[in-house]
Protein backbone atom coordinates (compact mmCIF):
# COMPACT_ATOMS: atom_id res chain seq x y z
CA UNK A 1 -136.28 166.45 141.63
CA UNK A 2 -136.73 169.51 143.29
CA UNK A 3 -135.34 173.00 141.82
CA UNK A 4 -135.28 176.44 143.56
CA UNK A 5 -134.57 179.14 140.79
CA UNK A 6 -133.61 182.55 141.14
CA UNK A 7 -133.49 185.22 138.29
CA UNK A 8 -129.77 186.58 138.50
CA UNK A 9 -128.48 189.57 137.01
CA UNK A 10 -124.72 187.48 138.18
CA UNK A 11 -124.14 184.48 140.12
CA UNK A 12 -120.89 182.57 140.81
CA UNK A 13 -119.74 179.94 142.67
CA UNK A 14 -116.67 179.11 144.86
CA UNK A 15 -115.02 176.44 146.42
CA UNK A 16 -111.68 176.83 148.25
CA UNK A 17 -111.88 180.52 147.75
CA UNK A 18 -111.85 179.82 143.93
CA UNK A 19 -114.65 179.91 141.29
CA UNK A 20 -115.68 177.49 139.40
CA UNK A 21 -118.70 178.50 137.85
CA UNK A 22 -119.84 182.13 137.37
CA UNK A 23 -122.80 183.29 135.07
CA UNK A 24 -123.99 187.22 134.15
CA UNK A 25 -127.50 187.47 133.22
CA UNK A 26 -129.78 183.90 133.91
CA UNK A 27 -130.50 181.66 136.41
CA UNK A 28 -129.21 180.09 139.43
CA UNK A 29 -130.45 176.65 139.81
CA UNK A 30 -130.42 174.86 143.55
CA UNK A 31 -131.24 171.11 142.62
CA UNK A 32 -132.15 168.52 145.11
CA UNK A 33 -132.49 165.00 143.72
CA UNK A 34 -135.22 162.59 145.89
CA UNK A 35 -134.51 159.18 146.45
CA UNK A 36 -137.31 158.07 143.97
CA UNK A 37 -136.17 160.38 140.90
CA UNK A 38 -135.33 159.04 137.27
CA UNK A 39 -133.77 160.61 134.22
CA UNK A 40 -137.08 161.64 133.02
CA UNK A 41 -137.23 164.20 135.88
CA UNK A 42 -134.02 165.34 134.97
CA UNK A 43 -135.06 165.83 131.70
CA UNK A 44 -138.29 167.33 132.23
CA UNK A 45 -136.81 169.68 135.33
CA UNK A 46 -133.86 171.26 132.45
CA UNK A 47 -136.74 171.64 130.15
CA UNK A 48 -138.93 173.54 132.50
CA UNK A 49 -136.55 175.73 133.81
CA UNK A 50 -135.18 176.94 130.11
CA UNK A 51 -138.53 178.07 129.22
CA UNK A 52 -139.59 179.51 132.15
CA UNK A 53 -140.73 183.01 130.77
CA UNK A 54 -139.51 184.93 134.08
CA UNK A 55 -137.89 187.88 131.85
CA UNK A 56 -139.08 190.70 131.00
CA UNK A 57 -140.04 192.00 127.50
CA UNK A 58 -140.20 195.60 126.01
CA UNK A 59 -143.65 195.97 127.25
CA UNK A 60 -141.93 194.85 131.16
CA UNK A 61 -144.47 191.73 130.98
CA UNK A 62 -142.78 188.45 131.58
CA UNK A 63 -142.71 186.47 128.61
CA UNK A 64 -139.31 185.57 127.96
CA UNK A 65 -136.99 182.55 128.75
CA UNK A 66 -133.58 182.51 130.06
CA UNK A 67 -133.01 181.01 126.12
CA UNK A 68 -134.89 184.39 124.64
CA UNK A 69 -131.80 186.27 126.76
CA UNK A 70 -129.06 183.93 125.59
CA UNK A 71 -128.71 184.28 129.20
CA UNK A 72 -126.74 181.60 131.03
CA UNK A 73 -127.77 178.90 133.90
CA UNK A 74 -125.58 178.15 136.96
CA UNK A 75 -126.47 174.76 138.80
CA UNK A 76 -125.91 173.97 142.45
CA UNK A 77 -126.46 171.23 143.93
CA UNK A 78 -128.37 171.10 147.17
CA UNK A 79 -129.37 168.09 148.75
CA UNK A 80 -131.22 169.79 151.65
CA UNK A 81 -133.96 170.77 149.53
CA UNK A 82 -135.34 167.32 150.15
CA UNK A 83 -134.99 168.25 154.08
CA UNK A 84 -138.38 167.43 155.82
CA UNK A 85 -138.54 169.46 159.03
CA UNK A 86 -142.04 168.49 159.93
CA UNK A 87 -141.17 166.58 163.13
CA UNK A 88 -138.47 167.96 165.83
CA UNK A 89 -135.27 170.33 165.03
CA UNK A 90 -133.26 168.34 162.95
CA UNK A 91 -134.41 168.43 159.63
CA UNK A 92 -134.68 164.43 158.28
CA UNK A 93 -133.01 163.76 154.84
CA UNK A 94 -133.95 160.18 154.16
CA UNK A 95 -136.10 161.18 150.97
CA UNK A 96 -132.94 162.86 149.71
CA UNK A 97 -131.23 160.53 146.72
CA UNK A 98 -127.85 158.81 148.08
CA UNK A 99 -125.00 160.91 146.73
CA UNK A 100 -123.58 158.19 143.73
CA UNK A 101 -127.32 158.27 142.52
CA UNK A 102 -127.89 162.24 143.24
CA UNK A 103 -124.64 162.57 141.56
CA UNK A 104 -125.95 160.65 138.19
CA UNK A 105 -129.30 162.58 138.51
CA UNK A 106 -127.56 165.88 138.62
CA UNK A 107 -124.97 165.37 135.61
CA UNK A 108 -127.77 164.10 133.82
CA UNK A 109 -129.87 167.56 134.64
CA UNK A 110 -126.62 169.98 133.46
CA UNK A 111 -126.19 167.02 130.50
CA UNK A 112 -129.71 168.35 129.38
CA UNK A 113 -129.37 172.05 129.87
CA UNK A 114 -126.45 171.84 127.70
CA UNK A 115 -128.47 171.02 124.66
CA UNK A 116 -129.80 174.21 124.88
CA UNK A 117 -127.70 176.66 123.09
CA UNK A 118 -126.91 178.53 126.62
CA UNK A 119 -124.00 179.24 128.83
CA UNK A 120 -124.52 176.71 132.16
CA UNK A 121 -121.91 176.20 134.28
CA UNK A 122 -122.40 174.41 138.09
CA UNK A 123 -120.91 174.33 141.42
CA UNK A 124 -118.98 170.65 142.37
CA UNK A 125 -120.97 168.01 143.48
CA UNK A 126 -120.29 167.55 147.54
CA UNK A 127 -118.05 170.13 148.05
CA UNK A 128 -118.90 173.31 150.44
CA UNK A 129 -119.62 175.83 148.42
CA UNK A 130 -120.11 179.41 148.88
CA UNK A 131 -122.98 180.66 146.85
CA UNK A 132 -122.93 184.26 145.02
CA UNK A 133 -125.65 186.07 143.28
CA UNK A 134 -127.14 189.22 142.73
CA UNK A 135 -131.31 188.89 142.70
CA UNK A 136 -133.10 190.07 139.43
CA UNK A 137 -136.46 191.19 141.05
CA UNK A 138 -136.26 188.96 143.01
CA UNK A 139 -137.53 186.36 141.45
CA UNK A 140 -138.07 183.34 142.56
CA UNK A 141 -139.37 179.93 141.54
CA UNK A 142 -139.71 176.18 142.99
CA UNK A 143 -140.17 174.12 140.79
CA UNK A 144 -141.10 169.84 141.25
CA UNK A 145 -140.95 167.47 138.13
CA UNK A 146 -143.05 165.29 140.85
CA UNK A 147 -146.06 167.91 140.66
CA UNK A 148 -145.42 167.45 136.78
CA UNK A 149 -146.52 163.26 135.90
């Protein structure tokens, strides 16, 4: 799985001119789910990305997590994070998990997070969404649970 995070001072998310999922404080979360991904890399990406120390602490050094903040995390899914644009114009999406699996893969990610004692709230799986946020930094992460075994 494949997760592009962004430190947020607010991020929201609408579909049909409606919102339904808006954080303050935290992270937004794009999450692309690869064709050969398991539940251990959603376990392991929701892990990671909780205790990422990307915050700052009184001394401005980054050493806190979004769980330090009791800051919330807002999930998106994106499957063109697994586009490969190596070879013509059209980026190719064949390593991108088939939606009833990437579907699976992704509740199981936001299934993790919620163990956390955290606000998360996501965008809907296959719908067009339109993606709000305010940078905190900007800071900005990718992060691979397939650079991680």
């Amino acid at each position: 799985m494949r997760a592009v995070v962004q430190r947020v001072s607010r991020a929201s998310v609408d579909v049909d001119a409606q919102t339904v999922g808006a954080i303050g404080a935290g992270l937004l979360v794009l999450v692309g789910v690869g064709r050969q991904d398991t539940d251990r890399d959603a376990h392991y990406l929701a892990d990671k990305i909780v205790n990422l120390r990307i915050f700052a602490d009184d001394q401005g050094k980054l050493n806190r997590s979004v769980l330090d903040i009791n800051g919330g995390v807002l999930a998106v899914s994106q499957f063109t994070l697994w586009g490969d644009c190596r070879k013509g114009r059209r980026p190719s999406f064949v390593e991108a998990a088939p939606p009833e699996r990437a579907r699976e893969l992704f509740e199981c990610f936001v299934a993790r997070l919620r163990t956390y004692p955290i606000a998360v709230a996501t965008g809907r799986f296959q719908e067009t969404m339109a993606v709000h946020l305010t940078n905190d930094g900007p800071v900005t992460l990718l992060v691979d649970s397939s650079k991680a075994f």
